[in-house]
Protein backbone atom coordinates (compact mmCIF):
# COMPACT_ATOMS: atom_id res chain seq x y z
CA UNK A 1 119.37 -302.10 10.71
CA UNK A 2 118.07 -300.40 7.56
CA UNK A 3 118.57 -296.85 7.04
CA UNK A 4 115.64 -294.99 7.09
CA UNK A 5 116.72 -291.90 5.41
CA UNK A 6 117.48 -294.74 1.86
CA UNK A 7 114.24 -295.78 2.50
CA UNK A 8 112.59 -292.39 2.53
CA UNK A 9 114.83 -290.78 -0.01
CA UNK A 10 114.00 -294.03 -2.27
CA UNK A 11 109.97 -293.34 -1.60
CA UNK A 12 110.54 -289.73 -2.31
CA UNK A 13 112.51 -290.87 -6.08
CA UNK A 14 108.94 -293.20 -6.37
CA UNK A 15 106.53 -290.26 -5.45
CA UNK A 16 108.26 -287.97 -8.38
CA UNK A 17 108.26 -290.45 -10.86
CA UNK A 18 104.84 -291.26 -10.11
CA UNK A 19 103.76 -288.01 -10.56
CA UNK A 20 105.86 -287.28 -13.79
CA UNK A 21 103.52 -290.17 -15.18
CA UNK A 22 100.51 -288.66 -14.05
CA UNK A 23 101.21 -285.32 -16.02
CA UNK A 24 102.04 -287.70 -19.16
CA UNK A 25 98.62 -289.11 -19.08
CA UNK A 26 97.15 -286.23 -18.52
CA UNK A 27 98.55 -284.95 -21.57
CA UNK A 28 97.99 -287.89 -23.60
CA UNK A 29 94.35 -287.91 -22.49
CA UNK A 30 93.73 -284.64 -23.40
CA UNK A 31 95.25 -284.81 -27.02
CA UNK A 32 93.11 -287.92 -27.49
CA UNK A 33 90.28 -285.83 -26.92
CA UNK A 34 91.22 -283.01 -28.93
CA UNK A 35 91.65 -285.84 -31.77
CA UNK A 36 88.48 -287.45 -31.21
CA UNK A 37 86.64 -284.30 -31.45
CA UNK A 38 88.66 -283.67 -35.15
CA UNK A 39 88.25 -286.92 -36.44
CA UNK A 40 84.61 -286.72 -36.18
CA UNK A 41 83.71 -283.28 -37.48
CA UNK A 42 83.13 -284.45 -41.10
CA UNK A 43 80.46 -287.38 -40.11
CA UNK A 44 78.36 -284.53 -38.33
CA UNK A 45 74.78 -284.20 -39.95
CA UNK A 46 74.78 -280.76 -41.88
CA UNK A 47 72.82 -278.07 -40.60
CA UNK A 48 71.91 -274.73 -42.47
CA UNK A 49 73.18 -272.24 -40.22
CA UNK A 50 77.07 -273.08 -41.25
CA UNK A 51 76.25 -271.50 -44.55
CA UNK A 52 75.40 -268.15 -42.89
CA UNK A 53 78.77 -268.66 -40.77
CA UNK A 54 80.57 -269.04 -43.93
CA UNK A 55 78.63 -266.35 -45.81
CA UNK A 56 80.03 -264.20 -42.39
CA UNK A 57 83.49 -265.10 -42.99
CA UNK A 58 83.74 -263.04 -46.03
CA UNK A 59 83.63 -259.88 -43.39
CA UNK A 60 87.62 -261.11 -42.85
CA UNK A 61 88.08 -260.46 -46.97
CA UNK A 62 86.38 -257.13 -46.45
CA UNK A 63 88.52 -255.88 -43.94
CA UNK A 64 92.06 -257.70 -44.12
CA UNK A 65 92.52 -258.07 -48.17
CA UNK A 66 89.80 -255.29 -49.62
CA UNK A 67 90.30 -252.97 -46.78
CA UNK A 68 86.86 -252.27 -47.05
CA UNK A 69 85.96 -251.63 -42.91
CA UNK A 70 83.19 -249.34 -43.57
CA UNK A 71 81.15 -251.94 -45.16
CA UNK A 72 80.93 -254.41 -42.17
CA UNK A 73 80.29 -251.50 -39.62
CA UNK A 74 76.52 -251.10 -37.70
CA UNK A 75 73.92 -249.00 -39.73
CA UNK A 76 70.46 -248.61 -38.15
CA UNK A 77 69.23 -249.25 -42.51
CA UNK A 78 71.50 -252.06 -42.91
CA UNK A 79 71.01 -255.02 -45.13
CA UNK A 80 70.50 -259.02 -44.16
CA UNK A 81 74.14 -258.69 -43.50
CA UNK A 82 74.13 -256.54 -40.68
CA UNK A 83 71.10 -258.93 -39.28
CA UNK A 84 73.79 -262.07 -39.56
CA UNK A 85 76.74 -259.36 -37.99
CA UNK A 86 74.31 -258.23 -35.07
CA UNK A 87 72.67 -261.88 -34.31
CA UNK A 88 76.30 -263.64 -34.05
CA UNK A 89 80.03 -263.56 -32.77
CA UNK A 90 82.33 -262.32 -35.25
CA UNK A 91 84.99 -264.54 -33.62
CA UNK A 92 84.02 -267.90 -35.82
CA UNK A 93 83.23 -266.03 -38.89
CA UNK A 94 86.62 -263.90 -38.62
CA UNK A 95 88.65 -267.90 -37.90
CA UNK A 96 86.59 -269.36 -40.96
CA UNK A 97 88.06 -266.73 -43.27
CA UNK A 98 91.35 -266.88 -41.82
CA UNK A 99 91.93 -270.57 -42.50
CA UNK A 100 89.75 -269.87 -46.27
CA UNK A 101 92.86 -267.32 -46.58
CA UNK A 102 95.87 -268.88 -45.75
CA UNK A 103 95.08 -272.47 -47.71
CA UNK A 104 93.70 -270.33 -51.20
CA UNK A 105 90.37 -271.87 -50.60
CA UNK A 106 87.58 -270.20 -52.94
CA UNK A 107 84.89 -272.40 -53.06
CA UNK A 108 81.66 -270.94 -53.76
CA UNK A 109 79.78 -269.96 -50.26
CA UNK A 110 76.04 -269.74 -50.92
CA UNK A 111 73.56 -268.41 -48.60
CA UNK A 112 71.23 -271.11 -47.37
CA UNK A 113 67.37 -270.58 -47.86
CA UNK A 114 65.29 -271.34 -44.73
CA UNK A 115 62.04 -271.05 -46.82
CA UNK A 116 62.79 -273.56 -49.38
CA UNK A 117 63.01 -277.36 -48.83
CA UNK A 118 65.83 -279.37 -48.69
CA UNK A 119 65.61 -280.53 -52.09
CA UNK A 120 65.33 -276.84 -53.87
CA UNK A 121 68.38 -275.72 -51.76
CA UNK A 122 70.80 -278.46 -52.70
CA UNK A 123 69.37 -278.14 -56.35
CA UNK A 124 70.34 -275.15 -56.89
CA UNK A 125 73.67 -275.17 -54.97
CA UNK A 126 73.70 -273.78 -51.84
CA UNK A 127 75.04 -277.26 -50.11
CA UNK A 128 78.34 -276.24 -49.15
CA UNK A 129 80.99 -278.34 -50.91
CA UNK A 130 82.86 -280.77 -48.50
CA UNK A 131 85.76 -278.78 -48.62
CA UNK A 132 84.72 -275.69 -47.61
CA UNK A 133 82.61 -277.55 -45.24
CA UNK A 134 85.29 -279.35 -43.31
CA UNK A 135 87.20 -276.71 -43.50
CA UNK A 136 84.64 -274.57 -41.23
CA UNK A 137 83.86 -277.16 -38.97
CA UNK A 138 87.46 -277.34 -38.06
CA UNK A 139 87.92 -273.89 -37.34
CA UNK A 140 84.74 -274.31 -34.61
CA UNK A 141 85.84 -278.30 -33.14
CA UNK A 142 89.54 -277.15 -33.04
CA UNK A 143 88.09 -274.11 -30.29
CA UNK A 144 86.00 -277.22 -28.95
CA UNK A 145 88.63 -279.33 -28.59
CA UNK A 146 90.41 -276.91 -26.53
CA UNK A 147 87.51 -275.89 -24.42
CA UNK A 148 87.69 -279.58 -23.22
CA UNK A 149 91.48 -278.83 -22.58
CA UNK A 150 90.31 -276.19 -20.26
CA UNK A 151 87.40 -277.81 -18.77
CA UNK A 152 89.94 -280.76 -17.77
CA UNK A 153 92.21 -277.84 -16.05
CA UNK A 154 88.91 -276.20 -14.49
CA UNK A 155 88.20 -278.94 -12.91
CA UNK A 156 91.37 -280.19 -11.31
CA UNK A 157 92.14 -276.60 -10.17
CA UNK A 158 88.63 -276.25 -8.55
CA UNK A 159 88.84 -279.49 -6.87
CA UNK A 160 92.48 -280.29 -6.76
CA UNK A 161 91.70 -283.90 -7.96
CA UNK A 162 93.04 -285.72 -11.23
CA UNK A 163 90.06 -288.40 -10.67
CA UNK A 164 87.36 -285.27 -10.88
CA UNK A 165 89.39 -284.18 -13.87
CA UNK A 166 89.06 -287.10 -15.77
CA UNK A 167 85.66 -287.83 -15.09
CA UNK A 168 84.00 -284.53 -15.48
CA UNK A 169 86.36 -284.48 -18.88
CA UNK A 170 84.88 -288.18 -20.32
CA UNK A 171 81.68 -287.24 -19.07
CA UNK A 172 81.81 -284.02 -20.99
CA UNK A 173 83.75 -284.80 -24.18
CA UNK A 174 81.02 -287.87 -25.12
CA UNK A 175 78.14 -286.07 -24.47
CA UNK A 176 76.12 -286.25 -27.75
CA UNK A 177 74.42 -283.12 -28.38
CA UNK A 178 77.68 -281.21 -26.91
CA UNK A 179 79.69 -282.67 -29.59
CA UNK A 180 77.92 -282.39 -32.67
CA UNK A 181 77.52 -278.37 -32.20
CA UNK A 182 81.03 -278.15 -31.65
CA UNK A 183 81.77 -280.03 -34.56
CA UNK A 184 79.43 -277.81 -36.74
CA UNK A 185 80.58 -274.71 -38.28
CA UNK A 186 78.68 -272.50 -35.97
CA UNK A 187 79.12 -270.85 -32.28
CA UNK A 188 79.48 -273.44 -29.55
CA UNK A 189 83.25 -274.28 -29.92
CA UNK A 190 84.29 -270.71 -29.61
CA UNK A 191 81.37 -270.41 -27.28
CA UNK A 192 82.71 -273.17 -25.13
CA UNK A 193 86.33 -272.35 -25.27
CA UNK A 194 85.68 -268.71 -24.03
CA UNK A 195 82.60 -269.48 -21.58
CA UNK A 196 85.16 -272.15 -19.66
CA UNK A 197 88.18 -269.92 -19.91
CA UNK A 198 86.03 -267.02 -18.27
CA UNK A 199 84.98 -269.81 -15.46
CA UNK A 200 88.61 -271.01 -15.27
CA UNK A 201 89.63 -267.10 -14.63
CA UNK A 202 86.84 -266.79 -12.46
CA UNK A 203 88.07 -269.29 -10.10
CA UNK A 204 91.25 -267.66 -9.35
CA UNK A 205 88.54 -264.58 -7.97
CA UNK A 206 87.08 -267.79 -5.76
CA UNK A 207 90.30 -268.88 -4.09
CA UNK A 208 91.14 -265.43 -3.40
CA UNK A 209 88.00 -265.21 -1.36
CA UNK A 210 88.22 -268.27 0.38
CA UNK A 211 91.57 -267.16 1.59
CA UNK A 212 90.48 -263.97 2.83
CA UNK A 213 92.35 -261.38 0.12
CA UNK A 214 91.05 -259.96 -3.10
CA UNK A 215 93.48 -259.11 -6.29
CA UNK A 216 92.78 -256.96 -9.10
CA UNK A 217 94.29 -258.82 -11.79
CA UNK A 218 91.66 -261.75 -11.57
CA UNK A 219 89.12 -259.49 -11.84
CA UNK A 220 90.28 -257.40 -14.55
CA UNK A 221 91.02 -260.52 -16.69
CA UNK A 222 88.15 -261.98 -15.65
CA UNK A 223 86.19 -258.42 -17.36
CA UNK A 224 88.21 -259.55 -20.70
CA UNK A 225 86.94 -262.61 -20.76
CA UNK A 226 83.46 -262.07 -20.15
CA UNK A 227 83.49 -259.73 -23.50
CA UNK A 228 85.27 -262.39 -25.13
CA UNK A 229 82.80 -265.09 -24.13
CA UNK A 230 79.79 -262.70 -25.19
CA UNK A 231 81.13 -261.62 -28.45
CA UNK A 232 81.45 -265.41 -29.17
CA UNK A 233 78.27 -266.03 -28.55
CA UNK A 234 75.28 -264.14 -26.52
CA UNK A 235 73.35 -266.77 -25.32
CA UNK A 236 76.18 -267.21 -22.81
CA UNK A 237 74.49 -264.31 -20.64
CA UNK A 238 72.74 -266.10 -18.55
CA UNK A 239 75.86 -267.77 -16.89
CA UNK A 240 77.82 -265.17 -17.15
CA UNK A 241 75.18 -263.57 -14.32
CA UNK A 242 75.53 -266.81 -12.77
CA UNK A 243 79.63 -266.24 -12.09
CA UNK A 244 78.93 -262.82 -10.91
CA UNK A 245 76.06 -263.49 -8.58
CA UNK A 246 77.82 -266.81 -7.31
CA UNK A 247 81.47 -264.80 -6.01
CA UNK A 248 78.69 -262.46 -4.49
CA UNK A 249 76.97 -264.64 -2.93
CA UNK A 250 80.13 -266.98 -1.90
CA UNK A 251 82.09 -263.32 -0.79
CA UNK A 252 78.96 -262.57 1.52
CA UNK A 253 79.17 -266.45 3.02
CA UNK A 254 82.83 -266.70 3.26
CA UNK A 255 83.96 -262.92 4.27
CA UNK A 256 82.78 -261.25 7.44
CA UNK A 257 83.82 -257.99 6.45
CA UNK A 258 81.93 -255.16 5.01
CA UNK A 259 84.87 -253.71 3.32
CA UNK A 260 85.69 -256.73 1.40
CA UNK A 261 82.44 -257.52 0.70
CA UNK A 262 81.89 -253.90 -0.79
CA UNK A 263 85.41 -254.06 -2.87
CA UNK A 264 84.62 -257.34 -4.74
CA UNK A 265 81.08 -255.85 -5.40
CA UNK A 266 83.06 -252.81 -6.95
CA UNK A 267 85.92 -255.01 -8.53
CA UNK A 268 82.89 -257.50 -9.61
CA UNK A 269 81.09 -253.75 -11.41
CA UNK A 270 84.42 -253.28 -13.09
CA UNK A 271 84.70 -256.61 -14.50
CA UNK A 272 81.27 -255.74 -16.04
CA UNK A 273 82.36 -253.20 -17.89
CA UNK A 274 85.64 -254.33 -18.97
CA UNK A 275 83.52 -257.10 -20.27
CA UNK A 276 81.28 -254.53 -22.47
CA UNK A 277 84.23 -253.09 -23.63
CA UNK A 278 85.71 -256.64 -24.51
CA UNK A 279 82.26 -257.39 -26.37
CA UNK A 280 82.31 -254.30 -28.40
CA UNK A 281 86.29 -254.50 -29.22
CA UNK A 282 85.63 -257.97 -30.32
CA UNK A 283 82.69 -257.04 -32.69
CA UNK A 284 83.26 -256.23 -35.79
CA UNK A 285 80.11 -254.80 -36.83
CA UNK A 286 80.33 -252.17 -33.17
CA UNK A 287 83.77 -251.07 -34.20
CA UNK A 288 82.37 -247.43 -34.84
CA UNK A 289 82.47 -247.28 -31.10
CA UNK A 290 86.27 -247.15 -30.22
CA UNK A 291 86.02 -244.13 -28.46
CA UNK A 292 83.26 -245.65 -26.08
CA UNK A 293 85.58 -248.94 -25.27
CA UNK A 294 88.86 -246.92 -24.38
CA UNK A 295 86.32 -244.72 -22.35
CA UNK A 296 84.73 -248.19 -20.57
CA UNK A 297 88.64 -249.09 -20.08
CA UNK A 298 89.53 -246.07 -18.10
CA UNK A 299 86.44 -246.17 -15.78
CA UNK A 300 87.07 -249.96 -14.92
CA UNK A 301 91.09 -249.18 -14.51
CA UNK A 302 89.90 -246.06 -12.06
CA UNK A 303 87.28 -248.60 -9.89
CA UNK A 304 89.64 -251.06 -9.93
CA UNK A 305 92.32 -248.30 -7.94
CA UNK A 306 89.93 -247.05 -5.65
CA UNK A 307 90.48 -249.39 -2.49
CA UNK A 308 94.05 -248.56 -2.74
CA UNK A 309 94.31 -244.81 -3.56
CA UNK A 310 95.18 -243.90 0.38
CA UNK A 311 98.05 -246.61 0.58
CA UNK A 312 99.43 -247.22 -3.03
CA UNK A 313 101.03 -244.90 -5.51
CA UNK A 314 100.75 -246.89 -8.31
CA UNK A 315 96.91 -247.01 -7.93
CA UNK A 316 97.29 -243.45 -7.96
CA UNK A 317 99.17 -243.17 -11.12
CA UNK A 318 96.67 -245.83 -12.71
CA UNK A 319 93.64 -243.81 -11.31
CA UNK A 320 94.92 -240.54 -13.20
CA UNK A 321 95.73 -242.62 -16.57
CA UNK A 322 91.86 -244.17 -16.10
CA UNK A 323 90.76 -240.83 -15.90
CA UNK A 324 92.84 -239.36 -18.58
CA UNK A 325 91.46 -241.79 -20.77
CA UNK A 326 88.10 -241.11 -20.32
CA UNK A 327 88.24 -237.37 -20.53
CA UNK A 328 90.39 -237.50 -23.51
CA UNK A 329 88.06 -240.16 -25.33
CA UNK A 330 85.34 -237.75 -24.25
CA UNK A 331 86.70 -234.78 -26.12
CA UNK A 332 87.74 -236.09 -29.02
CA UNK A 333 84.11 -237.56 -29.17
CA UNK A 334 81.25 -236.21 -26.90
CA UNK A 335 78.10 -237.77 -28.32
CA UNK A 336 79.54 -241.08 -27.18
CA UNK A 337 78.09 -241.27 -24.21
CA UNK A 338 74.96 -241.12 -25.67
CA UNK A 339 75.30 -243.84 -28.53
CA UNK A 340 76.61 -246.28 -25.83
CA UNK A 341 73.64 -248.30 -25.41
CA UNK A 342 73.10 -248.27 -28.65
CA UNK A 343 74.24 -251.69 -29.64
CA UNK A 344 72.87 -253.61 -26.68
CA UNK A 345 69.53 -252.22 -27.81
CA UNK A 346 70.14 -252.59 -31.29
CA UNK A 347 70.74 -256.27 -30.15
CA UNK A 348 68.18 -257.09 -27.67
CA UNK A 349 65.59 -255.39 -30.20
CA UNK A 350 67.01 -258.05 -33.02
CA UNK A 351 67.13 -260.96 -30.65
CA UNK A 352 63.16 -260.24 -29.90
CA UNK A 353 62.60 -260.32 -33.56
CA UNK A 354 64.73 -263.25 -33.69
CA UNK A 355 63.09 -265.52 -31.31
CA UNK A 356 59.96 -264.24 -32.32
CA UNK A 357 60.74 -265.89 -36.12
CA UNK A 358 62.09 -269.12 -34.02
CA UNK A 359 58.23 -269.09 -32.08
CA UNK A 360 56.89 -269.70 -35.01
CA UNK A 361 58.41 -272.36 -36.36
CA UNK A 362 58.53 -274.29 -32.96
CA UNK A 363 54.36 -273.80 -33.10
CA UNK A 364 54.69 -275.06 -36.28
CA UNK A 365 56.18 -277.99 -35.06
CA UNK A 366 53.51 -278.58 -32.13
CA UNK A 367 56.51 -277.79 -29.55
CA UNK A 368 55.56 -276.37 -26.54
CA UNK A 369 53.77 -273.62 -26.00
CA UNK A 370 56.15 -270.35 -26.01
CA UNK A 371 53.08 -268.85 -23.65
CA UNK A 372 53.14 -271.19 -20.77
CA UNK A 373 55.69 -272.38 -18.20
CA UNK A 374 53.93 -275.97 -18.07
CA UNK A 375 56.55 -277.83 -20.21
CA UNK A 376 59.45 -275.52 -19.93
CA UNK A 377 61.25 -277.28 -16.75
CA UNK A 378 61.13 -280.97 -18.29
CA UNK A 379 62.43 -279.51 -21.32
CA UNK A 380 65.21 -277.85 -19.23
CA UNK A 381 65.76 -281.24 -17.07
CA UNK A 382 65.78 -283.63 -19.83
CA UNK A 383 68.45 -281.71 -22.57
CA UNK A 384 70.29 -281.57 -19.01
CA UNK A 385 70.30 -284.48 -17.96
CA UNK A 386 69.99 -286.72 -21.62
CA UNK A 387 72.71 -286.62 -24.08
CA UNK A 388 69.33 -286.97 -26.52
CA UNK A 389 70.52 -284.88 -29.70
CA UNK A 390 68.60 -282.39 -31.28
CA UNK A 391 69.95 -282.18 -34.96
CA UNK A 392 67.29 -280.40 -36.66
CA UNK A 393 64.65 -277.55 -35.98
CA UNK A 394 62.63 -277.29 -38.45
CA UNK A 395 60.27 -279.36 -40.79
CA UNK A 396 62.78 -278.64 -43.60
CA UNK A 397 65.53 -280.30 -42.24
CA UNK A 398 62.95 -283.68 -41.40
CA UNK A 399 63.80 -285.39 -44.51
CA UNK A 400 64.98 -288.56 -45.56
CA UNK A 401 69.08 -287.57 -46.66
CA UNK A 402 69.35 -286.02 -42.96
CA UNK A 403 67.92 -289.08 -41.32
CA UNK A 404 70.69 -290.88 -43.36
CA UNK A 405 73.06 -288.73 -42.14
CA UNK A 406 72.01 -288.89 -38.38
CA UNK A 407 72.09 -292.75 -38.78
CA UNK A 408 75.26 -293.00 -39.96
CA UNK A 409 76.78 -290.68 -37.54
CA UNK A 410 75.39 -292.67 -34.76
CA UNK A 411 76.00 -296.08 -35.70
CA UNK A 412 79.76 -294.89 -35.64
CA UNK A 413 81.72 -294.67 -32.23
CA UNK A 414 82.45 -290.99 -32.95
CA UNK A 415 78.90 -289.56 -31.76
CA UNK A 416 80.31 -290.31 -28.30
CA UNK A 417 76.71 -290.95 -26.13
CA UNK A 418 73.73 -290.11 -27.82
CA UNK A 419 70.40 -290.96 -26.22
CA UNK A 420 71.94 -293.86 -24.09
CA UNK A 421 69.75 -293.95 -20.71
CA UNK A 422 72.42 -296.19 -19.22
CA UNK A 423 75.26 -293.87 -19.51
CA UNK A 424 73.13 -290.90 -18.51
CA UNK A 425 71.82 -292.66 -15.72
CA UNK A 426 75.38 -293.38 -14.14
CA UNK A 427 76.09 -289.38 -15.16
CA UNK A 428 73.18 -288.19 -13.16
CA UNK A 429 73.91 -290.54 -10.17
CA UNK A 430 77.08 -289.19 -9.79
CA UNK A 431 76.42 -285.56 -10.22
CA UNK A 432 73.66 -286.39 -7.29
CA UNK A 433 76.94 -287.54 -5.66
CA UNK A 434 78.65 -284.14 -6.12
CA UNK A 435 75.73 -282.65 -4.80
CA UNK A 436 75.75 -284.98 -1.85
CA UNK A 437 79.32 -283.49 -1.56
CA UNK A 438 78.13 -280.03 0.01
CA UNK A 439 76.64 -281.94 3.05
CA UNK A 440 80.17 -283.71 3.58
CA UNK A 441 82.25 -280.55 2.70
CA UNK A 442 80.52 -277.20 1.94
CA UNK A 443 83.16 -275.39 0.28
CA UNK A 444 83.47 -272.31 -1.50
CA UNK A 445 84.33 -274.78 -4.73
CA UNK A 446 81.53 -276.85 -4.27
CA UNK A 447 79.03 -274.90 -3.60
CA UNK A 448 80.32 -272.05 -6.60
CA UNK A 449 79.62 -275.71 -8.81
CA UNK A 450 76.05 -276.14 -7.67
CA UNK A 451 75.68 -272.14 -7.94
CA UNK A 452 76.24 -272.23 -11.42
CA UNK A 453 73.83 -274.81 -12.33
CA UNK A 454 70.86 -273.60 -10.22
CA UNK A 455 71.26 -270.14 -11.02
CA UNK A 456 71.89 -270.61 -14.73
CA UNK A 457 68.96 -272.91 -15.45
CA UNK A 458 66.58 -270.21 -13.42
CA UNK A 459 67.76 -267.98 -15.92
CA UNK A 460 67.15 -270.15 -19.04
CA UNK A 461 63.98 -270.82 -17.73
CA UNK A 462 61.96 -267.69 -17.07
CA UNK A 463 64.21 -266.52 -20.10
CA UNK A 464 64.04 -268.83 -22.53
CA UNK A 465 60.30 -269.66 -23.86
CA UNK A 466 62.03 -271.71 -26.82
CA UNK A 467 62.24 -275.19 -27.17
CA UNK A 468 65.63 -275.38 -28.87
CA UNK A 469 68.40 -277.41 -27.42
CA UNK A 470 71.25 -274.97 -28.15
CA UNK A 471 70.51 -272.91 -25.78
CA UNK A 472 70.12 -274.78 -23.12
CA UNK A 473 73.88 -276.48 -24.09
CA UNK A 474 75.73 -274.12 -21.34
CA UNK A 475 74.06 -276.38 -18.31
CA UNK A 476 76.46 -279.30 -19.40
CA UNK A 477 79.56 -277.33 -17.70
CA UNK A 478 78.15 -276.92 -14.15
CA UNK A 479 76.73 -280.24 -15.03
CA UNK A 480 79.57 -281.92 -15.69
CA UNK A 481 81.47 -280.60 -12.92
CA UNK A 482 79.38 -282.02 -10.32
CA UNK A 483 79.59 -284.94 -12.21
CA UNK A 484 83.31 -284.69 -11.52
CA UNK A 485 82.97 -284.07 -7.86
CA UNK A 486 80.84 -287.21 -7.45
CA UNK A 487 83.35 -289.07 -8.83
CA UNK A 488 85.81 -288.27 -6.68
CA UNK A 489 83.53 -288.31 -3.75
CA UNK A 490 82.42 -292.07 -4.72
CA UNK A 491 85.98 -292.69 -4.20
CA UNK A 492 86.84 -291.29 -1.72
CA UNK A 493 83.96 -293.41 0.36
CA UNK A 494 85.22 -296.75 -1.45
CA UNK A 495 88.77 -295.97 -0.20
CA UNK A 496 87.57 -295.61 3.11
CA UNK A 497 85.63 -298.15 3.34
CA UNK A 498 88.29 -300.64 2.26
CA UNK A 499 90.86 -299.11 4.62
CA UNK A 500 87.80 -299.58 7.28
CA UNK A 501 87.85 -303.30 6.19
């Protein structure tokens, strides 16, 4: 007779090897589409706001090779400068004149004017040259590229399924409007690449709930992140709220304890702050307030020992150090705690003006109406649902060199889906699948998935009254993971049906 222990020991050697495979795809997939978002990045239809990133990235000549620090800092009289430094991440503009310093590049950088037509800016120079240009643009796609990196990982940890992986990765990578932002020298790759990281952290919080035990770490790098993700960009605030509220939400659900319920809430509080302290660490332009992010440090290290001060010495010792901090911070600079809020108002106050500017030119347009709610949710569905690109946003822009542009970039197979109702279609049907998903299994995973995307888009739509498809961009990540979870629901059905048959 055969010898069932070869035979098992043989399956065993053809498991391992099969898996060894696996992770070689994986990889390969993943540096394919960290290469297709590269290769693509110099086809991408120009768009005026690089010019103010590069214009930004002169803050890294200021501080690293003039030593000039002052001259970047807040000042409640400051110039346009201070109006690009308060309205953006410094975390682009700070990469763009890294990589201008380490290859000698000193092309001219010239400030593009939204008030003048196309033809009177490129007359007079303020095109970037291609050089410069590309040179930009990689320092956003590369962050892009690697956001789809962690997307890939997000997914397979939150649903423990290559096939999810893979689809919610395709599905993501070739959506049009995604790509071309990352490609551009502006926000959304660093935006992106943070945003997922702080989800990817935040799911580590998630398992720790569904198995009943809650860790500090998680939620302390989980604060860093959050900073991280806002100094990139702001308008990933609304899901941001959405992470919080959903381990909440999935805590109350999941945890029949009061205690734990009330320690994530606190843990959950400290993350916040660790996250303000992040934001104002990682911006430039706030770094007059050191003394107020070592003080936001100590009070998040002290909630974060609280639970544990009866039954752990160490959360002792880390309590005292928290509070040392923040008494020592406080002495060496009492009037802090007053100018604390000063640079989320100094923000919100800008963004008002900001979107008030934007208003305009989206009446101008004949948009919709920034009063009325009456065309705000089809706007939300369809740049949710459609991989429709918006290049351009104002009447400036709606000439006939960009439409040249925008043609060749999509005749080429580098604009990954743009507009295509087919592959869209098969997109939404599947994330209906992944929805579907929650009847068959209502897990903490699945349901944190469909928490992200409901929550966030309530957000961007009582707060967003502007018709502008960047900021509705962050609804492709929830998106795309129940896009992922369909697919491995679909099959999952097909398998059993054909072991039924």
């Amino acid at each position: 007779m055969l010898d069932m222990s070869i035979i098992n020991e043989v399956l065993r050697k053809i498991h391992a090897l099969s898996e060894k495979y696996k992770v070689w795809l994986d990889i390969i997939f993943l540096l394919f589409c960290v290469a297709y978002v590269l290769v693509g990045l110099s086809f991408v239809p120009f768009h005026g706001d690089e010019s103010a990133y590069l214009i930004l990235s002169e803050d890294y000549d200021k501080v690293f090779k003039k030593h000039e620090v002052e001259k970047i800092l807040f000042d409640p009289d400051g110039k346009s400068k201070q109006y690009l430094r308060l309205s953006t991440g410094g975390i682009l503009s700070f990469s763009i004149g890294f990589a201008r310093d380490i290859t000698d590049n000193d092309d001219p950088i010239n400030k593009w004017l939204w008030g003048s037509s196309w033809e009177d800016n490129v007359a007079i120079g303020n095109m970037p040259v291609p050089r410069l240009l590309n040179l930009a643009r990689f320092c956003s796609a590369i962050m892009g590229g690697l956001a789809v990196v962690l997307f890939f990982l997000l997914v397979q940890r939150l649903f423990s399924s290559r096939l999810a992986a893979w689809v919610a990765t395709l599905a993501f990578l070739t959506q049009g409007s995604m790509l071309v932002n990352i490609r551009r020298a502006m926000q959304e790759g660093p935006k992106f690449l943070f945003l997922i990281l702080m989800i990817y952290i935040a799911s580590y919080v998630l398992k720790d709930l569904k198995q009943m035990k809650i860790r500090r770490m998680p939620y302390f790098a989980l604060g860093i992140a959050s900073g991280l993700t806002l100094a990139a960009k702001q308008d990933t605030a609304p899901m941001l709220v959405a992470v919080y509220l959903s381990l909440v939400f999935i805590s109350l659900w999941k945890n029949r304890s009061l205690q734990a319920n009330l320690v994530n809430i606190l843990y959950l509080g400290a993350a916040t702050i660790l996250a303000y302290a992040s934001f104002l660490a990682f911006m430039p332009v706030f770094w007059r307030w050191w003394e107020s992010v070592f003080v936001l440090v100590g009070i998040a290290i002290f909630l974060l020992q609280v639970p544990l001060l009866r039954s752990d010495t160490l959360a002792k010792w880390l309590a005292f150090a928290g509070g040392g901090m923040v008494l020592a911070m406080t002495i060496i600079s009492p009037v802090l705690w007053a100018q604390l809020p000063t640079p989320i108002l100094s923000m919100l106050e800008l963004r008002e003006s900001i979107v008030g500017g934007q208003l305009s030119v989206s009446t101008d347009l004949n948009l919709f109406e920034p009063d009325s709610t009456k065309n705000r949710l089809p706007f939300l569905v369809e740049n949710t649902v459609s991989s429709e690109v918006m290049y351009m946003e104002t009447a400036s822009f709606d000439v006939p060199p960009v439409h040249e542009q925008i043609n060749a970039y999509e005749s080429s197979f580098l604009s990954g889906r743009t507009g295509s109702w087919v592959w869209d279609g098969l997109i939404m049907i599947l994330v209906l699948l992944g929805v579907g998903a929650l009847v068959v299994k209502f897990d903490p995973e699945n349901l944190f998935a469909l928490s992200l995307l409901l929550i966030t888009g309530v957000l961007l739509f009582f707060m967003i009254s502007l018709s502008w498809q960047r900021y509705f961009l962050i609804l492709q990540i929830p998106y795309m993971l129940l896009a992922g979870l369909g697919g491995r629901q679909l099959w999952a059905w097909m398998s059993k049906k054909e072991t039924a048959s």
